[in-house]
C-alpha atoms as a PDB file:
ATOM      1  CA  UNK A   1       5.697   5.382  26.973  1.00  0.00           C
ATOM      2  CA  UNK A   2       2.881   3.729  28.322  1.00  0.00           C
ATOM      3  CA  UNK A   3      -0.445   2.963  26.413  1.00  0.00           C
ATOM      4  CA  UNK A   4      -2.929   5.894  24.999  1.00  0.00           C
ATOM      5  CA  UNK A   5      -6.197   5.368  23.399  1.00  0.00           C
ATOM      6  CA  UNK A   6      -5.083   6.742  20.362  1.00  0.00           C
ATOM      7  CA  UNK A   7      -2.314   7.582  18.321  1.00  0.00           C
ATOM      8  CA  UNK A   8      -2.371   9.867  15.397  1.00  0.00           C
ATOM      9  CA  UNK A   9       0.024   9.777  12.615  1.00  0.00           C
ATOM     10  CA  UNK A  10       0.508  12.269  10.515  1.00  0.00           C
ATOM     11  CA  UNK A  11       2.572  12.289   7.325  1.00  0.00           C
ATOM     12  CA  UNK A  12       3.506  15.939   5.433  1.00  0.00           C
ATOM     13  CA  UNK A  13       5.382  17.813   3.648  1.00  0.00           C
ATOM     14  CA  UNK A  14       5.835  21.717   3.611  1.00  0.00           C
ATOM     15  CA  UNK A  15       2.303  22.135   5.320  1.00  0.00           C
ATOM     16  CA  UNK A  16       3.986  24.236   7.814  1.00  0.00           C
ATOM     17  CA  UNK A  17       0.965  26.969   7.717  1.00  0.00           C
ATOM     18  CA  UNK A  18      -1.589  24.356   8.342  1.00  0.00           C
ATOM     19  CA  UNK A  19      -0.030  22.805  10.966  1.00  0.00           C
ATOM     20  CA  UNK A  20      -1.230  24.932  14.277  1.00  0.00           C
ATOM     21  CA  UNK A  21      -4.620  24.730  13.228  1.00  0.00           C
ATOM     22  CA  UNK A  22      -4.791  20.937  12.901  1.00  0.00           C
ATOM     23  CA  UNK A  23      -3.075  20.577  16.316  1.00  0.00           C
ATOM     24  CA  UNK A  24      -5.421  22.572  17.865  1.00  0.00           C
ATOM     25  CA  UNK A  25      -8.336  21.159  15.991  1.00  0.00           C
ATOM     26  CA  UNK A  26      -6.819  17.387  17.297  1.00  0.00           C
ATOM     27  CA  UNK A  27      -6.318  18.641  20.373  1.00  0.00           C
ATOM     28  CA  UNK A  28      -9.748  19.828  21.040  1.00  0.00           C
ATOM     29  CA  UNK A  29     -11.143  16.664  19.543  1.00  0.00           C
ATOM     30  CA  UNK A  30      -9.431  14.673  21.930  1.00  0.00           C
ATOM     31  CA  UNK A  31     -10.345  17.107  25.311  1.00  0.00           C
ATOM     32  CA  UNK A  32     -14.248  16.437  24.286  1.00  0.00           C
ATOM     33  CA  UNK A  33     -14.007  13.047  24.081  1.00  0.00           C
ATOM     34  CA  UNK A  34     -11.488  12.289  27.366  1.00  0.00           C
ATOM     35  CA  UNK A  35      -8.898  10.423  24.787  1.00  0.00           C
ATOM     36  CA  UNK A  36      -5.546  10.006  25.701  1.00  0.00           C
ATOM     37  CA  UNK A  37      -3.547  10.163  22.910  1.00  0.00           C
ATOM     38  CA  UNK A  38      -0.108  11.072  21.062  1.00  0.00           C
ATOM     39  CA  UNK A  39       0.382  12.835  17.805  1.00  0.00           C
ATOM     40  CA  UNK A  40       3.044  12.230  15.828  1.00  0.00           C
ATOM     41  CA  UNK A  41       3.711  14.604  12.840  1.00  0.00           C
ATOM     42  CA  UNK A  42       6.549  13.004  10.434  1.00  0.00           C
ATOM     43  CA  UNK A  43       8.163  15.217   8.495  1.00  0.00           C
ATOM     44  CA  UNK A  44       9.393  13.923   5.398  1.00  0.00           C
ATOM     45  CA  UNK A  45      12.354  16.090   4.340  1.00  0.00           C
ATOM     46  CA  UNK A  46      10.133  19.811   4.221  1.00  0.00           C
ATOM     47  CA  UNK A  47      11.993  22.436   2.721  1.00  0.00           C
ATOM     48  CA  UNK A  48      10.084  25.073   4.839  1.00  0.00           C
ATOM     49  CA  UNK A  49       9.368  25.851   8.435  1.00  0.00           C
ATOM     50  CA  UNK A  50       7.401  22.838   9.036  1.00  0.00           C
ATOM     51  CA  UNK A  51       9.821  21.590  11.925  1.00  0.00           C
ATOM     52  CA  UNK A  52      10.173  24.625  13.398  1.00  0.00           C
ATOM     53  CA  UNK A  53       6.375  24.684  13.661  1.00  0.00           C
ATOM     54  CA  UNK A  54       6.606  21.140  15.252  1.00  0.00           C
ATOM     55  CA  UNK A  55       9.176  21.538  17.730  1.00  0.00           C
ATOM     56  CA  UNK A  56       7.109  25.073  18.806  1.00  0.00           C
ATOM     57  CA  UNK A  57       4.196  22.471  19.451  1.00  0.00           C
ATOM     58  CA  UNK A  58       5.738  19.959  21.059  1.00  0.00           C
ATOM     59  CA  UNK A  59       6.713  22.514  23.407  1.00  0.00           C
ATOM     60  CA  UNK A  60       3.165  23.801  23.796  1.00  0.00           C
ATOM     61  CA  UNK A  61       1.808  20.059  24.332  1.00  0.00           C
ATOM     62  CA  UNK A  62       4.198  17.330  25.021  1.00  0.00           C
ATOM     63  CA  UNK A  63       1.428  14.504  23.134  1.00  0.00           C
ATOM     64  CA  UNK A  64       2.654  16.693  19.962  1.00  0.00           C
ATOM     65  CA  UNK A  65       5.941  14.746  19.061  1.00  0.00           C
ATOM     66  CA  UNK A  66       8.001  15.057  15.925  1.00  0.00           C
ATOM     67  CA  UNK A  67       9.496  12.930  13.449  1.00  0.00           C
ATOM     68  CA  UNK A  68      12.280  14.507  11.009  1.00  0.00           C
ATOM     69  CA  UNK A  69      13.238  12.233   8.416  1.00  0.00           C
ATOM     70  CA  UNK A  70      16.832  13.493   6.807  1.00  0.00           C
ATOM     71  CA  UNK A  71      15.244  13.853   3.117  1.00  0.00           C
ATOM     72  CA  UNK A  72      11.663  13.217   1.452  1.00  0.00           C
ATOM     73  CA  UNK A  73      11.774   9.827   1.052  1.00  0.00           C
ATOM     74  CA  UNK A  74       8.109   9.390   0.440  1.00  0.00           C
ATOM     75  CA  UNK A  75       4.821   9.107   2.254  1.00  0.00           C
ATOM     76  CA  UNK A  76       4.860   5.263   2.700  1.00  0.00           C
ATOM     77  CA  UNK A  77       8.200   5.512   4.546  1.00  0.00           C
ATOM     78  CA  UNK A  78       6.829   8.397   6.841  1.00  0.00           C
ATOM     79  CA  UNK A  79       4.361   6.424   7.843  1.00  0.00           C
ATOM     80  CA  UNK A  80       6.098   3.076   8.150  1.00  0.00           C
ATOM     81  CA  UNK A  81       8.153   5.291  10.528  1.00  0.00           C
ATOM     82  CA  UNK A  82       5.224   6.674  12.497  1.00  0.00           C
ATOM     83  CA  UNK A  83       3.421   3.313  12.918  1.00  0.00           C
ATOM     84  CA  UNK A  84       6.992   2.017  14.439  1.00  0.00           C
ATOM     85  CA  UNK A  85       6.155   4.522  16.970  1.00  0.00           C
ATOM     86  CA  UNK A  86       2.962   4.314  17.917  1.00  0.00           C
ATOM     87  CA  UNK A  87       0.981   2.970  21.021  1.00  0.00           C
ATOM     88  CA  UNK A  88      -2.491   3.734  21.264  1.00  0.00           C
ATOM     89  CA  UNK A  89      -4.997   0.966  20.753  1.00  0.00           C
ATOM     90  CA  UNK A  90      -6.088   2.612  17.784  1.00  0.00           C
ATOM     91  CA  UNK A  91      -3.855   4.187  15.072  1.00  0.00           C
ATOM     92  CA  UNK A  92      -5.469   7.046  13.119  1.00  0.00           C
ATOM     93  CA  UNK A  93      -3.520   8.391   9.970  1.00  0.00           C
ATOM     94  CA  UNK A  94      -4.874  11.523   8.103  1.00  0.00           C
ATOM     95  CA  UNK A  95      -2.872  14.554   6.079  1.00  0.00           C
ATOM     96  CA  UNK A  96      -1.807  17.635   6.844  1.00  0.00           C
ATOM     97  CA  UNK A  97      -3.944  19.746   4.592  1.00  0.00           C
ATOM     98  CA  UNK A  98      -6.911  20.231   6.564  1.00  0.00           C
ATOM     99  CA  UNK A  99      -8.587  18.405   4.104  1.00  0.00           C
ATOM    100  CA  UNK A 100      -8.922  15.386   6.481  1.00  0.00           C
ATOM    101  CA  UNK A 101     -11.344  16.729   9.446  1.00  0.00           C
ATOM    102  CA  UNK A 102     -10.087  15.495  12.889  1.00  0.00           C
ATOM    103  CA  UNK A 103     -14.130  15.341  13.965  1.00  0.00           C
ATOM    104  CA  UNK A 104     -14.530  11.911  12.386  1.00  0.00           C
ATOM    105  CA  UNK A 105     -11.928  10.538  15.374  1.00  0.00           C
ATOM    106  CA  UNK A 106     -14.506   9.278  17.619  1.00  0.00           C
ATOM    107  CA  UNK A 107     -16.641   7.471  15.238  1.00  0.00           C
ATOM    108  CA  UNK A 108     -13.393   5.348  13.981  1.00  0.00           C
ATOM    109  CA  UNK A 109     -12.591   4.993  17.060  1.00  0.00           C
ATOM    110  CA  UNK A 110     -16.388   3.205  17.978  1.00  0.00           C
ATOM    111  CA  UNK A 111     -15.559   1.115  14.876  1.00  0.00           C
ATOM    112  CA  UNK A 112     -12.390  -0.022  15.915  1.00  0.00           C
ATOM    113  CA  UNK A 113     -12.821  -0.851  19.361  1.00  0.00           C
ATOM    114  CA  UNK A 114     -16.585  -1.457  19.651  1.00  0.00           C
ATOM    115  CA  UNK A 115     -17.151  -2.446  16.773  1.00  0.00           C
ATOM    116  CA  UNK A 116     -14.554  -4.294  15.876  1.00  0.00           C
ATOM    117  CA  UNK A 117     -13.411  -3.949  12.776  1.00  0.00           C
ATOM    118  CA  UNK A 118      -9.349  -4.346  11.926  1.00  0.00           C
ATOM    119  CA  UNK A 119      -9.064  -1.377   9.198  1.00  0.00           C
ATOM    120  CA  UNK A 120     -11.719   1.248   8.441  1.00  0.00           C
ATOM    121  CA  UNK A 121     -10.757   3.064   5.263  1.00  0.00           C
ATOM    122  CA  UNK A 122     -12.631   6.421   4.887  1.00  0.00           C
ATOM    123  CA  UNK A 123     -14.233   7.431   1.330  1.00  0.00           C
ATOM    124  CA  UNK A 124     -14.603  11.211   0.544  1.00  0.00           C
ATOM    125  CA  UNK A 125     -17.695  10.692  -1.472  1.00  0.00           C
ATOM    126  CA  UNK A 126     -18.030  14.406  -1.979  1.00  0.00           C
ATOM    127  CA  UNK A 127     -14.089  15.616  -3.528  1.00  0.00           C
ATOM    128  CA  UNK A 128     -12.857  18.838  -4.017  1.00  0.00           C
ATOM    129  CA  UNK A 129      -9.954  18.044  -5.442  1.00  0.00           C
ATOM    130  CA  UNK A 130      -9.190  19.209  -9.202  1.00  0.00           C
ATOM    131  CA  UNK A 131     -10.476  16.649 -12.010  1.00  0.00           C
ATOM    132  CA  UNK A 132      -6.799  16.104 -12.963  1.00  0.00           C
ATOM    133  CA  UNK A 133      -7.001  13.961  -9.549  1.00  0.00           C
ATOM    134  CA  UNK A 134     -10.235  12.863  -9.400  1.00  0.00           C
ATOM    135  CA  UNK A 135     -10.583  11.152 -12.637  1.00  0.00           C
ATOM    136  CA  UNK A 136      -7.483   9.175 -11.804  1.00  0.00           C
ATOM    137  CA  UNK A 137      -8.186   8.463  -8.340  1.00  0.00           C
ATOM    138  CA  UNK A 138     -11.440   6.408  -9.788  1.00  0.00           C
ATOM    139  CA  UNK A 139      -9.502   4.842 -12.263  1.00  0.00           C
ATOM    140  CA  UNK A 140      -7.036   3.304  -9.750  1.00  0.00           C
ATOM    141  CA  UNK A 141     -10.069   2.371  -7.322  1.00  0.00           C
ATOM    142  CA  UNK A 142     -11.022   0.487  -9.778  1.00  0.00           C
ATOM    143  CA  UNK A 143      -8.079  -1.337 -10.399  1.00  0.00           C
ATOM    144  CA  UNK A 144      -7.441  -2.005  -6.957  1.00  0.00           C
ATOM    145  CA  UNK A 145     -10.696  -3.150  -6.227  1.00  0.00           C
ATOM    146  CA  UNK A 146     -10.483  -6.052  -9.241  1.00  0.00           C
ATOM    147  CA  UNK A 147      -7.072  -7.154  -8.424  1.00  0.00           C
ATOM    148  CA  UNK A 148      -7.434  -7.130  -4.405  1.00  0.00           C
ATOM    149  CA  UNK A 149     -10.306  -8.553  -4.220  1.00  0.00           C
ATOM    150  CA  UNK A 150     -11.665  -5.762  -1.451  1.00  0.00           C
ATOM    151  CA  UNK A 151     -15.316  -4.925  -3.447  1.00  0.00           C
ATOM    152  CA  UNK A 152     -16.572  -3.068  -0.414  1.00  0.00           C
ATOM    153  CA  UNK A 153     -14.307  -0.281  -0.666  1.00  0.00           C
ATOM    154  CA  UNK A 154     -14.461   3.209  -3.162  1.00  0.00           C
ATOM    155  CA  UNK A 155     -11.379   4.996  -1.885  1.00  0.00           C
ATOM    156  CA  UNK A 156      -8.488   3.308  -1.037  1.00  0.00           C
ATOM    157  CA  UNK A 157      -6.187   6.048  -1.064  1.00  0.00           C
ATOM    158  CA  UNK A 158      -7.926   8.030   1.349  1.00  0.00           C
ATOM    159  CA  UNK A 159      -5.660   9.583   3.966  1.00  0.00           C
ATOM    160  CA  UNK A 160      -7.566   8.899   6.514  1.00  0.00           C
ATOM    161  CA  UNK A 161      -7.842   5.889   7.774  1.00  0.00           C
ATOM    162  CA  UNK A 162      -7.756   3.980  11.645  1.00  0.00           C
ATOM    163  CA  UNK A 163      -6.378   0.657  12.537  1.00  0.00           C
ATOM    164  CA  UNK A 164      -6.263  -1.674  15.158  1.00  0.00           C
ATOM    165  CA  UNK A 165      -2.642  -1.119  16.487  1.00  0.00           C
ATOM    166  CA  UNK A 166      -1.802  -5.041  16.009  1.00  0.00           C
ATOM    167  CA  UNK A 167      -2.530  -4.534  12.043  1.00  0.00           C
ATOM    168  CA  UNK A 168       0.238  -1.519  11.937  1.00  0.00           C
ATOM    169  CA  UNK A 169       2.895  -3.385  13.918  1.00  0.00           C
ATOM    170  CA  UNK A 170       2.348  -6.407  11.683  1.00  0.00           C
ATOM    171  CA  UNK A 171       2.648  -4.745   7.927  1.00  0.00           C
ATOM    172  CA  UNK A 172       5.607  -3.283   5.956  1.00  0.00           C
ATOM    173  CA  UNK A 173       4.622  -0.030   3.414  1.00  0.00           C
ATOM    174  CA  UNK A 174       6.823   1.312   1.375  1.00  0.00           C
ATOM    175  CA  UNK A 175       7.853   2.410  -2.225  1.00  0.00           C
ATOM    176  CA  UNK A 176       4.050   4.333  -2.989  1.00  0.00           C
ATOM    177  CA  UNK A 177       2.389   0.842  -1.148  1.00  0.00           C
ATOM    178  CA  UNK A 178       0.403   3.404   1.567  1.00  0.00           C
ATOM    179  CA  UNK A 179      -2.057   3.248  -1.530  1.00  0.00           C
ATOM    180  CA  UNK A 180      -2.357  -0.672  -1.230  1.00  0.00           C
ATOM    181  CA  UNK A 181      -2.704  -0.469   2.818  1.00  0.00           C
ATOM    182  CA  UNK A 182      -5.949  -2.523   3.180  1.00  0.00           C
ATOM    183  CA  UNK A 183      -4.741  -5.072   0.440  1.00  0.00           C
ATOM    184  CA  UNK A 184      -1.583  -5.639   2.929  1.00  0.00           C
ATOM    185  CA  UNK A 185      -3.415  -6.134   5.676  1.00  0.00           C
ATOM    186  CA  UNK A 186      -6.200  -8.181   3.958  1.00  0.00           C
ATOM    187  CA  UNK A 187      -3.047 -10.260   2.908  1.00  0.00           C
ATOM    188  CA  UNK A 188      -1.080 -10.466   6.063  1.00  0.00           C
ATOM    189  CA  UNK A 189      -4.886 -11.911   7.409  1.00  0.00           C
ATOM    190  CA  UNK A 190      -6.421  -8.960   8.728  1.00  0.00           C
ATOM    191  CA  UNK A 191      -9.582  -9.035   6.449  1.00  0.00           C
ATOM    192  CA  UNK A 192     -12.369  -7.245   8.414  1.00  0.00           C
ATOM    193  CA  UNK A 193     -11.803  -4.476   6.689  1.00  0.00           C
ATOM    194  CA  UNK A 194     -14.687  -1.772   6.074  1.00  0.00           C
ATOM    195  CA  UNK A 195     -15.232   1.869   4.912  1.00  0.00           C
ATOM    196  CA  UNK A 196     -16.675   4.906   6.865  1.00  0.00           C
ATOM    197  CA  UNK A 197     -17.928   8.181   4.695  1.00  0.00           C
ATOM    198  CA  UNK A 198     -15.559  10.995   5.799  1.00  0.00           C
ATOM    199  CA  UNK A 199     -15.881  14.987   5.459  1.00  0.00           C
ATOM    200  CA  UNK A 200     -13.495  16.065   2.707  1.00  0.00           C
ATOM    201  CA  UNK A 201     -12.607  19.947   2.475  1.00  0.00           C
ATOM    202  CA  UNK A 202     -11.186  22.522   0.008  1.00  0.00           C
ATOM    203  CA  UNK A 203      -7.122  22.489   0.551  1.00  0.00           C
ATOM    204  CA  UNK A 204      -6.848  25.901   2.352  1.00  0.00           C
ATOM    205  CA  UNK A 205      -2.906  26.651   2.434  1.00  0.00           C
ATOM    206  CA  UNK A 206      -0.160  25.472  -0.198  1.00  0.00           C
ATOM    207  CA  UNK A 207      -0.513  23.439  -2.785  1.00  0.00           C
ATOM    208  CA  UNK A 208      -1.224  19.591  -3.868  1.00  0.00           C
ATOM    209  CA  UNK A 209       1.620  17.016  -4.547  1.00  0.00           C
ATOM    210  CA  UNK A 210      -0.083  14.910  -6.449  1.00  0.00           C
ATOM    211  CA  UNK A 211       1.566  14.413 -10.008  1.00  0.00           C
ATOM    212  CA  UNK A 212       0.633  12.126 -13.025  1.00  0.00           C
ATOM    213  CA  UNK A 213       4.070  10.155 -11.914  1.00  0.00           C
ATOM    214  CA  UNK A 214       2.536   9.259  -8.786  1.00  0.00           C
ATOM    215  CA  UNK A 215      -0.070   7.973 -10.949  1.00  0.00           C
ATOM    216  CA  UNK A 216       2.139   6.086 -13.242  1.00  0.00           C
ATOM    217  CA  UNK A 217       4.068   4.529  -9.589  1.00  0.00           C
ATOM    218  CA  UNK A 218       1.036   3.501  -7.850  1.00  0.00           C
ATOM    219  CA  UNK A 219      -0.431   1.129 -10.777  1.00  0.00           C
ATOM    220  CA  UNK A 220       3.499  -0.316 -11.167  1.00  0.00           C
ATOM    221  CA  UNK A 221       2.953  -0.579  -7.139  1.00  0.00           C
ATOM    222  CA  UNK A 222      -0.085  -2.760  -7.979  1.00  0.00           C
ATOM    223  CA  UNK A 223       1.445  -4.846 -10.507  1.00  0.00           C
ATOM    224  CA  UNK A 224       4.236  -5.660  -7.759  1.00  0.00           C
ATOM    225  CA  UNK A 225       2.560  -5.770  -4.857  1.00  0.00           C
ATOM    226  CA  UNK A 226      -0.116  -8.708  -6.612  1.00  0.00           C
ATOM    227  CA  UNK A 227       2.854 -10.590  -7.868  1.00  0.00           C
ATOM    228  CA  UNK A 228       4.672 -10.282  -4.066  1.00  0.00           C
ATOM    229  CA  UNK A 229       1.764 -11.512  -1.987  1.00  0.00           C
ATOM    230  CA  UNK A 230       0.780 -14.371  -4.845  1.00  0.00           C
ATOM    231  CA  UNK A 231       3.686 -15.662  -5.452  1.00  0.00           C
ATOM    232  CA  UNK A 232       6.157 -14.237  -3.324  1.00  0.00           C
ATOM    233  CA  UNK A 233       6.842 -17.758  -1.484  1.00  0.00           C
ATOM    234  CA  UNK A 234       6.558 -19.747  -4.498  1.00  0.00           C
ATOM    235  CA  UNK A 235       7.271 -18.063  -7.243  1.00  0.00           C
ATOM    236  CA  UNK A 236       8.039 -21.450  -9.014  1.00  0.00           C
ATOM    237  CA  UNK A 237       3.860 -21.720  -9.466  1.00  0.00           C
ATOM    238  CA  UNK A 238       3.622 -18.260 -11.860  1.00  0.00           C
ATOM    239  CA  UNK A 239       7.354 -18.836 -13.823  1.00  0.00           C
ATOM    240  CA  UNK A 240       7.200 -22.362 -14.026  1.00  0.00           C
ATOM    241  CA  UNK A 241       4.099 -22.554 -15.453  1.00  0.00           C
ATOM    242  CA  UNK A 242       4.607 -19.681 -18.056  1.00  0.00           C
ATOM    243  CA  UNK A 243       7.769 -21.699 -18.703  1.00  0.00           C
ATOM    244  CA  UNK A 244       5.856 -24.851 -19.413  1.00  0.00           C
ATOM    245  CA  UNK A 245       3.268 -23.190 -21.598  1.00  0.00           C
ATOM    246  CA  UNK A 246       5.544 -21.115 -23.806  1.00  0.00           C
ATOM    247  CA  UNK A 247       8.002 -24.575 -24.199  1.00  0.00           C
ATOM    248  CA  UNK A 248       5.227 -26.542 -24.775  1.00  0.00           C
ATOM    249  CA  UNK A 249       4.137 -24.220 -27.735  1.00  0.00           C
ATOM    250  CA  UNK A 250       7.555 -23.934 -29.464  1.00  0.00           C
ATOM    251  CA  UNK A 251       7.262 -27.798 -29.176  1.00  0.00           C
ATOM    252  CA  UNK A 252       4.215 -28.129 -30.452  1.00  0.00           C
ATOM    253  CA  UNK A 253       5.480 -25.779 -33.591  1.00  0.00           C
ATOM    254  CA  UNK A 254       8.692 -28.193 -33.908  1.00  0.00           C
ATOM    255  CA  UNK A 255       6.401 -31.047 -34.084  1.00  0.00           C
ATOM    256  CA  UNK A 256       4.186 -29.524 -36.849  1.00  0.00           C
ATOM    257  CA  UNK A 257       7.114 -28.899 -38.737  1.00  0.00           C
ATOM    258  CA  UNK A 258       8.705 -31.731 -38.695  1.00  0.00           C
ATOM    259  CA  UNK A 259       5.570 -33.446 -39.774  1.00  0.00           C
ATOM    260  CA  UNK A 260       5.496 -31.293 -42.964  1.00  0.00           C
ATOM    261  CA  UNK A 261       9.357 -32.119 -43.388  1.00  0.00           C
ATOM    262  CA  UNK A 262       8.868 -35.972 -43.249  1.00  0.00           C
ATOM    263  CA  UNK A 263       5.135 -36.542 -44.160  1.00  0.00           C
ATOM    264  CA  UNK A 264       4.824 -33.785 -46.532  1.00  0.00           C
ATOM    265  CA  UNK A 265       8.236 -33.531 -47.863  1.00  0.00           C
ATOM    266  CA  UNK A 266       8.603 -30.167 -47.288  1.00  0.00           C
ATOM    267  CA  UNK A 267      12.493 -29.489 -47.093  1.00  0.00           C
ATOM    268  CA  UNK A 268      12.356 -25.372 -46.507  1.00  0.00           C
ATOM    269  CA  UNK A 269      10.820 -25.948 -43.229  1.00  0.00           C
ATOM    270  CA  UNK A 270      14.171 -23.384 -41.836  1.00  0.00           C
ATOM    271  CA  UNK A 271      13.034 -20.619 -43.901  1.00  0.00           C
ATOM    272  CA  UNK A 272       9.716 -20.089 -42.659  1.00  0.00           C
ATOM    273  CA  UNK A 273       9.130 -17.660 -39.831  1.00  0.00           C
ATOM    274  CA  UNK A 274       6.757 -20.170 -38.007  1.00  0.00           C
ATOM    275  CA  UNK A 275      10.687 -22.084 -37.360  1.00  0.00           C
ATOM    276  CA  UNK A 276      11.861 -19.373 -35.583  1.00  0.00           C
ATOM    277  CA  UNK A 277       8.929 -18.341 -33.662  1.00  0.00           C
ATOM    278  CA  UNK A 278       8.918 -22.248 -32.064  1.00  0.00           C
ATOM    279  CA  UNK A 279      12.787 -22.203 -31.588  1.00  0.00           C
ATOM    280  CA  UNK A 280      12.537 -18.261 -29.752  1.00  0.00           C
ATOM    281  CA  UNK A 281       9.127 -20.049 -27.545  1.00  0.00           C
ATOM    282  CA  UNK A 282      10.966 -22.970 -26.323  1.00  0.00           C
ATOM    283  CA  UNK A 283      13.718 -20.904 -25.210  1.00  0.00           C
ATOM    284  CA  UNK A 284      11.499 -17.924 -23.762  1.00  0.00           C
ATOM    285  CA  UNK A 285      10.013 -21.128 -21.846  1.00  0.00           C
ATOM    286  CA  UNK A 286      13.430 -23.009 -20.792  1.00  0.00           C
ATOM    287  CA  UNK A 287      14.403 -19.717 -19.511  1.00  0.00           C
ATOM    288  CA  UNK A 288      11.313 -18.622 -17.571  1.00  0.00           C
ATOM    289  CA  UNK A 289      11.130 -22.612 -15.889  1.00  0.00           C
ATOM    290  CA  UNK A 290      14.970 -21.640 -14.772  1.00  0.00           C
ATOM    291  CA  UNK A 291      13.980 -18.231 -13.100  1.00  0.00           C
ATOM    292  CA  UNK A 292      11.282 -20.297 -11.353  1.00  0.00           C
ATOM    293  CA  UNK A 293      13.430 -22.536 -10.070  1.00  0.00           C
ATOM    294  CA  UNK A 294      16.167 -20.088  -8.959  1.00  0.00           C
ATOM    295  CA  UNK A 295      13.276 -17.968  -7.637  1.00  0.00           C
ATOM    296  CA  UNK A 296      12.367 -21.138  -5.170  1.00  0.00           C
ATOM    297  CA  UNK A 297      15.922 -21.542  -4.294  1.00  0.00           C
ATOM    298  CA  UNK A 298      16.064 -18.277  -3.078  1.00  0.00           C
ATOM    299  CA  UNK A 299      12.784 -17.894  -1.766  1.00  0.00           C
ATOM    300  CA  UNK A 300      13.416 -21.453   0.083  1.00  0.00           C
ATOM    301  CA  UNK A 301      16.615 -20.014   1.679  1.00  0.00           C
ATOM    302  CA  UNK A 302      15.437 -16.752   2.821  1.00  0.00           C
ATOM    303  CA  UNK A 303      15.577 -15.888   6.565  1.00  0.00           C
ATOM    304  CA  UNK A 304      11.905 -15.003   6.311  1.00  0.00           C
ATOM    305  CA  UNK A 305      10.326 -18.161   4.875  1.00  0.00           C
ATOM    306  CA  UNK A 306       8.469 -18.881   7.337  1.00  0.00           C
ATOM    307  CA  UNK A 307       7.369 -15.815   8.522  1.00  0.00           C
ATOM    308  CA  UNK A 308       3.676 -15.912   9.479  1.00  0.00           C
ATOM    309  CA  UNK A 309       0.797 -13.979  11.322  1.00  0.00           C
ATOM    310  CA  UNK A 310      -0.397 -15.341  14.507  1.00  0.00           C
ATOM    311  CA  UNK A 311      -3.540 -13.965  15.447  1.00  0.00           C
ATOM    312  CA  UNK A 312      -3.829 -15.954  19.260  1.00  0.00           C
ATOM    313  CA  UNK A 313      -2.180 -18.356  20.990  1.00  0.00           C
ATOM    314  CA  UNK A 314      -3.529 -20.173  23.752  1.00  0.00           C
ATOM    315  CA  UNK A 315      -2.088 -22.837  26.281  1.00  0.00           C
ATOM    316  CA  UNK A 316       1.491 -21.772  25.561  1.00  0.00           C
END
């Protein structure tokens, strides 16, 4: 398969009513404009007639292709599939609930290729999605925004997205990390990073799989995601120094103690609680120092220690 303009990937799961319509809607999108492109619709272990529905299209237009994962193994793994796939200069993602519209293709394309931007996130600034979701969809912007350090975006799991094809090739998502897409790439040293303000529609067939558990996974998905980019190839610099702290305390305790046993004359130093609390911190700290430095030996010994980004080479 040669090179296309643009290649569309498209997670989902029982949308199979929706899934005509957004073709079409793609398709014509893509006629107006003189795009070639490819579409590929993943689906992620549907329990309906969604691949029927995609095989029927692929028929009807050969850019259509399909994907069929053998159970639902999540929506970062459909797409880490689709983006293995993909050719086009510029990879658009969006869902498969018509809530995405396919009309805001040509402007992310401009941004990508004219404009030149590595990852345009879109932000539906106008939701009309229940307040169950909305409230904590803001809440985890938030978060995300603090701990990535990416201020200049409201919506970072927006569907809709469009990428530079280099940037998909070069990151890994999985686990619910299709929420933490532009702290990846900012990470793996594709920062120019920007938002675009997208169309967001009423869900018109089926039903919503969003869940509070989702919820729950995607801030636990933070939490590891931070510690794997920070410290991920030196994890010696977070345990160590936890280590060193908490040993340091418990020593600190022993030494107070033992100043009150000798100075003092204090001989029930054991039956204090303050005794135990400085034995239990210096070996909290001897064992965190030890999963530092087993951390390093492993990190030091993996085949993918030195694993890095090149963005150009030249004279080689």
């Amino acid at each position: 398969m040669g090179k296309v303009d643009i290649s569309v990937v498209i997670p989902l799961l029982n949308e199979e009513e929706s899934l005509e319509e957004l073709c079409k809607w793609i398709m014509k999108v893509m006629f107006e404009n003189a795009y070639t492109y490819e579409v590929f619709l993943v689906d992620d272990g549907s329990t309906d007639k969604s691949w029927q529905e995609i095989e029927k299209l692929n028929v009807l237009n050969s850019c259509i292709k399909g994907i069929r994962m053998r159970r639902n193994y999540g929506k970062s793994a459909a797409l880490n599939t689709g983006f293995a796939s993909c050719h086009g200069d510029v990879v658009i993602t969006m869902d498969a609930d018509l809530q995405d519209s396919p009309e805001e293709i040509p402007e992310l394309y401009k941004m990508i290729m004219v404009d030149g931007y590595d990852l345009v996130s879109g932000w539906k600034k106008k939701r009309y999605d229940p307040i169950t979701k909305t409230i904590p969809t803001k809440l985890f912007n938030w978060a995300t925004r603090k701990m990535s350090g990416i201020n200049n975006l409201h919506d970072f799991n927006c569907g809709l997205k469009a990428y530079k094809l280099q940037v998909v090739k070069e990151i890994e998502v999985y686990g619910e990390m299709h929420r933490y897409i532009p702290m990846i790439a900012k990470w793996a040293g594709f920062s120019n990073i920007t938002e675009k303000v997208v169309e967001h529609s009423p869900r018109k067939y089926g039903a919503t799989k969003f869940g509070m558990e989702r919820f729950i996974n995607g801030f636990l998905d933070l939490m590891s995601i931070t510690f794997v980019m920070k410290f991920g190839k030196r994890p010696m610099h977070l345990f160590g120094l936890l280590g060193v702290f908490s040993f340091f305390l418990g020593f600190l305790i022993a030494l107070y103690l033992a100043f009150e046993k000798y100075v003092n004359h204090v001989y029930s130093m054991t039956d204090r609680p303050l005794f135990y609390f400085g034995l239990l911190a210096m070996i909290i700290g001897s064992q965190l120092f030890l999963t530092g430095f087993i951390a390093e030996l492993i990190s030091r010994n993996s085949p993918d220690r030195n694993t890095y980004h090149v963005a150009k080479w030249v004279g080689i």
